[in-house]
N, C-alpha and C. Protein backbone atom coordinates (compact mmCIF):
# COMPACT_ATOMS: atom_id res chain seq x y z
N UNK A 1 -13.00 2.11 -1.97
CA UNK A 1 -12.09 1.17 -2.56
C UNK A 1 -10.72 1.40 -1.92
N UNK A 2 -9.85 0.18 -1.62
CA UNK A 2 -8.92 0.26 -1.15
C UNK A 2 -7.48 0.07 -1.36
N UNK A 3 -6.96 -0.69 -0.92
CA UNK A 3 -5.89 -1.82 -1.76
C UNK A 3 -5.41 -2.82 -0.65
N UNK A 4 -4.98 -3.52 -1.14
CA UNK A 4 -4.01 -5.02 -0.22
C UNK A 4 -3.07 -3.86 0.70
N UNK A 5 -2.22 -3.42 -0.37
CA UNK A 5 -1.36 -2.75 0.28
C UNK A 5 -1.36 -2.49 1.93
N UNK A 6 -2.82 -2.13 2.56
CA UNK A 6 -2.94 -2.21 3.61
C UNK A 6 -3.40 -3.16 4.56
N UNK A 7 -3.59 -4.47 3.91
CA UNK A 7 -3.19 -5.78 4.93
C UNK A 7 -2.06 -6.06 4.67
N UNK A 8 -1.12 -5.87 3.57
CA UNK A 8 0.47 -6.31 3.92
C UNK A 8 1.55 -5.63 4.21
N UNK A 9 1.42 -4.10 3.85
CA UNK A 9 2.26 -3.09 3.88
C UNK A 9 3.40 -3.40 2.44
N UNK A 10 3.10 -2.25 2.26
CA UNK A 10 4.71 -2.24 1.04
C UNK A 10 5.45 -1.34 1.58
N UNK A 11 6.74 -1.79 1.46
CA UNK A 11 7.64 -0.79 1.31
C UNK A 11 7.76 0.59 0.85
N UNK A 12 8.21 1.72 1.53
CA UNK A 12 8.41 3.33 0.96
C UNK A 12 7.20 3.40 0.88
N UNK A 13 6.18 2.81 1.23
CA UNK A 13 4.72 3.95 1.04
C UNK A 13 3.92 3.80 2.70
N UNK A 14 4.34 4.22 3.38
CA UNK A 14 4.00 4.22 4.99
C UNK A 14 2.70 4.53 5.07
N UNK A 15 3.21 5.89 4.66
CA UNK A 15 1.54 6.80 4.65
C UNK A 15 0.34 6.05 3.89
N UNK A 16 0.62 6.11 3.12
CA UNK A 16 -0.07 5.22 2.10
C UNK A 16 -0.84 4.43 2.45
N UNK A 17 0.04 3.42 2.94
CA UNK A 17 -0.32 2.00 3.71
C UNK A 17 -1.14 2.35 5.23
N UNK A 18 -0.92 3.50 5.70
CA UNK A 18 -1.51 3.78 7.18
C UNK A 18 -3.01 4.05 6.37
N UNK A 19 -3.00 5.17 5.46
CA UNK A 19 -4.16 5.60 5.42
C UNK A 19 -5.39 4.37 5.00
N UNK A 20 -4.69 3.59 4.23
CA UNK A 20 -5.45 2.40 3.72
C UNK A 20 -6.31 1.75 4.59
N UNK A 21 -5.62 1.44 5.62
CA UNK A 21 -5.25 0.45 6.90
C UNK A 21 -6.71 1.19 7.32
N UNK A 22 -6.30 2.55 7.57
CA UNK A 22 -7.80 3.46 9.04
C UNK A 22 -9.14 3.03 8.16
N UNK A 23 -9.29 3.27 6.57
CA UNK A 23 -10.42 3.14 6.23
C UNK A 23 -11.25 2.04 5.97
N UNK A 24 -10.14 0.92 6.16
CA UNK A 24 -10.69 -0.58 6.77
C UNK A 24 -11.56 -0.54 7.59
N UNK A 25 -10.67 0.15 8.85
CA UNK A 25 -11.47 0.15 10.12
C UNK A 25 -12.53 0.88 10.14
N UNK A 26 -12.81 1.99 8.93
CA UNK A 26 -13.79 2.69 9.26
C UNK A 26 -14.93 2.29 8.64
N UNK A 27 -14.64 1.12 8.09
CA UNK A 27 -15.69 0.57 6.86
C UNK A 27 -16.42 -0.62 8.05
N UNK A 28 -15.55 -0.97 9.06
CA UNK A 28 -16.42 -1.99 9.67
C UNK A 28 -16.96 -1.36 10.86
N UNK A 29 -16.69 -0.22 11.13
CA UNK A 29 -17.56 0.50 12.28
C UNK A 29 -18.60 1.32 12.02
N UNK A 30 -18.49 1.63 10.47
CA UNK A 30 -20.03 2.50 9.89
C UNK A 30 -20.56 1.25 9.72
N UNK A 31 -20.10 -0.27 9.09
CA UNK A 31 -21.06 -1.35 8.91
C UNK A 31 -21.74 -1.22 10.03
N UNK A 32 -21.26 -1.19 11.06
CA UNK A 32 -22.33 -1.33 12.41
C UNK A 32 -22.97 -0.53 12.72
N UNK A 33 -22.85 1.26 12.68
CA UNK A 33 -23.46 2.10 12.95
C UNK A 33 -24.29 2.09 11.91
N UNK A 34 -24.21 1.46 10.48
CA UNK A 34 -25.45 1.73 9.81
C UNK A 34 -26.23 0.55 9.71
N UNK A 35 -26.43 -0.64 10.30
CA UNK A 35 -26.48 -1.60 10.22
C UNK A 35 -27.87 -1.52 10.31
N UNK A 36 -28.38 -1.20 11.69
CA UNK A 36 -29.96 -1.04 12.22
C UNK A 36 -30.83 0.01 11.30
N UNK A 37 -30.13 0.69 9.77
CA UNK A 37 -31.13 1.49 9.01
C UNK A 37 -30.75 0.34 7.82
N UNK A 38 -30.39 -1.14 8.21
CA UNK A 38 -30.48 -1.58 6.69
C UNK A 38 -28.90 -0.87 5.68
N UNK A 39 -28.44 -0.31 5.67
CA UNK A 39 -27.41 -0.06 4.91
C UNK A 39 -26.02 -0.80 5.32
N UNK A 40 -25.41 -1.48 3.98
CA UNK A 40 -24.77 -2.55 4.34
C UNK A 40 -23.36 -1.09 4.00
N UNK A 41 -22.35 -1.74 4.40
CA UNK A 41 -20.91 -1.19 4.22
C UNK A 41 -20.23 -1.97 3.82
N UNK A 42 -19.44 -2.19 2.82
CA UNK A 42 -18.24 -2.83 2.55
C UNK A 42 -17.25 -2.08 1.50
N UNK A 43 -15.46 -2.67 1.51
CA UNK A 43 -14.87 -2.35 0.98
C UNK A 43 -14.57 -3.43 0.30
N UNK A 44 -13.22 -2.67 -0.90
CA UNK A 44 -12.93 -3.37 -2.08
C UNK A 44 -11.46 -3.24 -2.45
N UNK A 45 -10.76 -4.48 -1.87
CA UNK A 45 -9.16 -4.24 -2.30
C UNK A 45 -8.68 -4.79 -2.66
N UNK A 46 -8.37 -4.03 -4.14
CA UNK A 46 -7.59 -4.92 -4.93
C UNK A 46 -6.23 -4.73 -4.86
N UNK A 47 -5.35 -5.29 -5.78
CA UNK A 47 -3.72 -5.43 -6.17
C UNK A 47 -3.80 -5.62 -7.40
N UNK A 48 -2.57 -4.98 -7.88
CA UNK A 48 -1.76 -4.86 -9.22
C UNK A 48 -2.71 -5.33 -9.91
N UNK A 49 -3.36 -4.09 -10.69
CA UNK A 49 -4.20 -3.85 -11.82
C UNK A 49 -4.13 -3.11 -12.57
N UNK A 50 -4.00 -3.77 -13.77
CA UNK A 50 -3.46 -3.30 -14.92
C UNK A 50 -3.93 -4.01 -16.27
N UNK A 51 -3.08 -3.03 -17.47
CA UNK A 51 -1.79 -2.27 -17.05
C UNK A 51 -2.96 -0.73 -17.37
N UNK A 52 -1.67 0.09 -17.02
CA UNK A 52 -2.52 1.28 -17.29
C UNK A 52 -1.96 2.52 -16.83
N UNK A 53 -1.94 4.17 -16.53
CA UNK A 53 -1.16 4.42 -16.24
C UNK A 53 -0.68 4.60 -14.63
N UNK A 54 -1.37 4.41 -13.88
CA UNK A 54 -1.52 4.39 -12.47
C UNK A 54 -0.32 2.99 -12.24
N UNK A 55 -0.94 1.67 -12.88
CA UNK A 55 0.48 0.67 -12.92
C UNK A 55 1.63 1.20 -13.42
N UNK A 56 2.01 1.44 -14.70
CA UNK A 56 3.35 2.48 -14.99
C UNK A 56 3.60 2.95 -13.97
N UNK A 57 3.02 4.43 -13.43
CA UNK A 57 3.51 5.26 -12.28
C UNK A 57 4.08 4.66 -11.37
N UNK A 58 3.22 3.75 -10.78
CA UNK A 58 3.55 3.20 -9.20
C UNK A 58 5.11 2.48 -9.98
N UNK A 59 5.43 1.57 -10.66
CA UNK A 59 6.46 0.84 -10.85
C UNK A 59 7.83 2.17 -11.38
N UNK A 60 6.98 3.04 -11.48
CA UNK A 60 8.04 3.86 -12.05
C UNK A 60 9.11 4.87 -10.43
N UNK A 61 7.61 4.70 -9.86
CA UNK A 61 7.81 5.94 -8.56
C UNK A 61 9.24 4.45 -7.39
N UNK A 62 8.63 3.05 -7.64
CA UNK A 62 8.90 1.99 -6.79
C UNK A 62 10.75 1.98 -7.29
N UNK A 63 10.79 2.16 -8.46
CA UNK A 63 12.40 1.70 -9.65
C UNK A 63 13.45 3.14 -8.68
N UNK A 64 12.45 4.28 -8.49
CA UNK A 64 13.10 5.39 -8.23
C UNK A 64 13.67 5.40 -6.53
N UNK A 65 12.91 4.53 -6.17
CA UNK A 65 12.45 4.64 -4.46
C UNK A 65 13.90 4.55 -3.58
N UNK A 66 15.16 3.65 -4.76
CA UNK A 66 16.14 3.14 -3.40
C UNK A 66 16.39 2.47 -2.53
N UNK A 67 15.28 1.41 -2.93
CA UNK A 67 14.66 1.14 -1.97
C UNK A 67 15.34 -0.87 -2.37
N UNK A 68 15.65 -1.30 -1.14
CA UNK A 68 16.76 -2.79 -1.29
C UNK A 68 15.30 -3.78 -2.06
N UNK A 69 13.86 -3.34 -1.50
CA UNK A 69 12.83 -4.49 -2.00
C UNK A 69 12.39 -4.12 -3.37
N UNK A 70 13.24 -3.28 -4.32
CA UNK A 70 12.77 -2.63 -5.42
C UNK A 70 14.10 -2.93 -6.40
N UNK A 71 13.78 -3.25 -7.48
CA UNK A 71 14.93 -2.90 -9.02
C UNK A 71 15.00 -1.70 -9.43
N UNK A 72 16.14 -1.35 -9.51
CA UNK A 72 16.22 0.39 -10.27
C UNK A 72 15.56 0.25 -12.07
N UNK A 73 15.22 -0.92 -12.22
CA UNK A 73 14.42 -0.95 -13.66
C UNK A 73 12.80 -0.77 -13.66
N UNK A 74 12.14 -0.36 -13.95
CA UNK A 74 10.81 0.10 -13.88
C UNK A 74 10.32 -1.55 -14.72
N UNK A 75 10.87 -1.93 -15.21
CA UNK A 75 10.45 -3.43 -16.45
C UNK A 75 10.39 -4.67 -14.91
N UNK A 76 11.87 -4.49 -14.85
CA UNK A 76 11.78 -5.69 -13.89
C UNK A 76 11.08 -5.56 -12.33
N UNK A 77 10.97 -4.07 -12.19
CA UNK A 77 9.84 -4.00 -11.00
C UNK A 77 8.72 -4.53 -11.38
N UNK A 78 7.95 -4.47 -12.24
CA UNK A 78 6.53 -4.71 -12.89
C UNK A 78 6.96 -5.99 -13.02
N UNK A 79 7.29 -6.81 -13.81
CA UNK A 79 7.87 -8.18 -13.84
C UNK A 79 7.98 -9.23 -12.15
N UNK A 80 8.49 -8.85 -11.42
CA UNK A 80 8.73 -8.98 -10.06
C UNK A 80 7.24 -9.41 -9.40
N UNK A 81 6.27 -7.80 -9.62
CA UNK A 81 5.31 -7.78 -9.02
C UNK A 81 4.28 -8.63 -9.83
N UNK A 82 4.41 -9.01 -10.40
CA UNK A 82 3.31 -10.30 -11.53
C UNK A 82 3.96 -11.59 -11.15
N UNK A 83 5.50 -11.90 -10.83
CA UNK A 83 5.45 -13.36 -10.52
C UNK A 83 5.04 -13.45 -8.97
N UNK A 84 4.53 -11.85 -8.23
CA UNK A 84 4.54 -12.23 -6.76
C UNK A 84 3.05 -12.87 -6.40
N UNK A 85 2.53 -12.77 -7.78
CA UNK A 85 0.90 -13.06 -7.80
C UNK A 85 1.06 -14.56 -8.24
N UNK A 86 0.31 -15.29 -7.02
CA UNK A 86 -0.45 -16.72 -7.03
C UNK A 86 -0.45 -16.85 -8.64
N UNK A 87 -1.52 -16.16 -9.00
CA UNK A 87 -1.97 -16.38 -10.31
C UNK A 87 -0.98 -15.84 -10.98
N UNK A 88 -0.33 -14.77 -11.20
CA UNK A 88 0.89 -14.76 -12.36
C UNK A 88 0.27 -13.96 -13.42
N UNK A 89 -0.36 -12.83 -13.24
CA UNK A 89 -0.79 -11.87 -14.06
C UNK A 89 -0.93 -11.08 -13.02
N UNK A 90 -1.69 -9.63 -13.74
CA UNK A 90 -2.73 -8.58 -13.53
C UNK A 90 -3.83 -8.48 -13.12
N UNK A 91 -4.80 -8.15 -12.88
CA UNK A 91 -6.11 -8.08 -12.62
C UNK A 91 -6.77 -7.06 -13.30
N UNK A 92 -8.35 -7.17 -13.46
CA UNK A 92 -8.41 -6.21 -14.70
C UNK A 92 -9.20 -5.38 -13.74
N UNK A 93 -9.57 -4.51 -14.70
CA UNK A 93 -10.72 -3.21 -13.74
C UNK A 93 -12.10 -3.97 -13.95
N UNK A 94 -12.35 -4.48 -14.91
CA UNK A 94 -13.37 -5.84 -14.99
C UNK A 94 -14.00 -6.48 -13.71
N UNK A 95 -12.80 -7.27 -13.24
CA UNK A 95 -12.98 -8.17 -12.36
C UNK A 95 -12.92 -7.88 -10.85
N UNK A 96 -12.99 -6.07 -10.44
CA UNK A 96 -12.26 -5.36 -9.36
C UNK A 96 -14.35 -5.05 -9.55
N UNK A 97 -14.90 -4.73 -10.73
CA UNK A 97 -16.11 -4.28 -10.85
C UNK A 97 -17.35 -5.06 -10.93
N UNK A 98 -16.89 -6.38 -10.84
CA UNK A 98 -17.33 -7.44 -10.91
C UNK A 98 -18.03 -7.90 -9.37
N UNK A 99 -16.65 -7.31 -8.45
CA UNK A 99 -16.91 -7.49 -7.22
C UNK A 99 -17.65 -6.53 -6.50
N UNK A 100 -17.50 -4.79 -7.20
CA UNK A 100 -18.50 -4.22 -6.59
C UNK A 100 -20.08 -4.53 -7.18
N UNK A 101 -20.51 -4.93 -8.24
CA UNK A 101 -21.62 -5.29 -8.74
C UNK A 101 -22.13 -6.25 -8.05
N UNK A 102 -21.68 -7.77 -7.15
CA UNK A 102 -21.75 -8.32 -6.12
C UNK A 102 -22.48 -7.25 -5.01
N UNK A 103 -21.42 -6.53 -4.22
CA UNK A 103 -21.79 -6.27 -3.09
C UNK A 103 -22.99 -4.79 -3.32
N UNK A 104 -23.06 -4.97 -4.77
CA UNK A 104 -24.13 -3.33 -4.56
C UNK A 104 -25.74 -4.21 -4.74
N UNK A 105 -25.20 -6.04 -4.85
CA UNK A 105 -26.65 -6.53 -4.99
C UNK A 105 -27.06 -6.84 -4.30
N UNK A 106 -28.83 -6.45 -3.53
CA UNK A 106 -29.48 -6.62 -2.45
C UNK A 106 -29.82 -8.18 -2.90
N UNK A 107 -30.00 -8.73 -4.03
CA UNK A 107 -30.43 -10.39 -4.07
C UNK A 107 -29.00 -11.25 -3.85
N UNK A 108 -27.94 -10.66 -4.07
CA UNK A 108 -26.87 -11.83 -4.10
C UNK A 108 -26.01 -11.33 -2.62
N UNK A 109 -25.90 -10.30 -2.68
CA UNK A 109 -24.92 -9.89 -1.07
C UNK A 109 -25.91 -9.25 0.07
N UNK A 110 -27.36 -9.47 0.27
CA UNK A 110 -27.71 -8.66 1.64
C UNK A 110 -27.18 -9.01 2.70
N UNK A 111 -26.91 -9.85 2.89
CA UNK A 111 -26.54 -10.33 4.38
C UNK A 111 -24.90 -9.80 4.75
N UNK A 112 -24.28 -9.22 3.80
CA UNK A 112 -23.27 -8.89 3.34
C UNK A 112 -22.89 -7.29 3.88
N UNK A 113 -22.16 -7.19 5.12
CA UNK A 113 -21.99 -5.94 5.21
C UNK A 113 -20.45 -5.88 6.79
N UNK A 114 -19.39 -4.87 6.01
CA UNK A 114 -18.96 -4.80 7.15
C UNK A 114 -17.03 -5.59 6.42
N UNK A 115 -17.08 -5.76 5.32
CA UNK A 115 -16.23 -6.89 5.00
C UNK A 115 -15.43 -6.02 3.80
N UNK A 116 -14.68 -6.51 3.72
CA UNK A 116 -13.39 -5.97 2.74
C UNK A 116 -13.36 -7.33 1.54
N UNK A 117 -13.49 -6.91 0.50
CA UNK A 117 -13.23 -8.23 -0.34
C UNK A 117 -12.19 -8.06 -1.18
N UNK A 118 -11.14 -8.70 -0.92
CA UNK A 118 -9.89 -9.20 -1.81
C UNK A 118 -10.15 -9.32 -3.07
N UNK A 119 -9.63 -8.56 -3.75
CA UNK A 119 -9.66 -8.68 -5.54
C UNK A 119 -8.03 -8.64 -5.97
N UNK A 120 -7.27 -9.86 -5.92
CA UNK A 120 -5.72 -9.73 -5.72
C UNK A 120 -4.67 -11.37 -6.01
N UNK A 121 -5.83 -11.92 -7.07
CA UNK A 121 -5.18 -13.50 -7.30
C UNK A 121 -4.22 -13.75 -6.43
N UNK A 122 -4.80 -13.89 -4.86
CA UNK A 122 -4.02 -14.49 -4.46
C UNK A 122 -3.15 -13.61 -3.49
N UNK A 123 -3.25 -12.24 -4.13
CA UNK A 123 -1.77 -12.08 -3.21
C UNK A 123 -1.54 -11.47 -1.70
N UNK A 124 -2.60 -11.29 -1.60
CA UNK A 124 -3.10 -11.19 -0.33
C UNK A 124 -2.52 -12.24 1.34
């Protein structure tokens, strides 16, 4: 599992965003190396899902950061990052599990391997 974060990059989290980024790539080059035993590969990246405390943290660590694309308010960071969503909410852990239940099904996803699926109303 991954996050957006590493098709768009955020701000103050470099590393973060690099490491995201490599295991993309590494998800579509085991798709291929495992391809010919039948084992499919895919990843799963979502955005701002919540709430919970991992959402708190991140908006809390983002308020602290200094950072010109951030509010020194932890409220209006979180606020910010919900109107940046198409859809205009959260995403649940539901609907993030929804999508791995998809790709873990040999009747609905076999042909399915090698792909990153967006779980991110949009914000992608």
């Amino acid at each position: 599992m991954f996050q957006v974060a590493a098709l768009r990059g955020t701000p103050t989290m470099c590393a973060y965003v690099s490491s995201k980024a490599a295991l993309i790539g590494l998800t579509m080059c085991a798709a291929k190396d495992f391809a010919p035993y039948n084992i499919r590969v895919n990843a799963i990246s979502p955005a701002l899902v919540g709430p919970g405390f991992m959402w708190d943290r991140q908006n809390e660590l983002h308020a602290k950061a200094d950072s010109p694309y951030f509010d020194n308010d932890k409220d209006v960071v979180a606020t910010n990052k919900i109107n940046s969503v198409p859809l205009k909410r959260l995403g649940t852990i539901e609907e993030v599990v929804h999508t791995a239940a998809f790709l873990l099904s040999n009747n609905l996803s076999s042909y399915t391997t090698g792909t990153n699926s967006i779980v991110a109303g949009g914000l992608a």
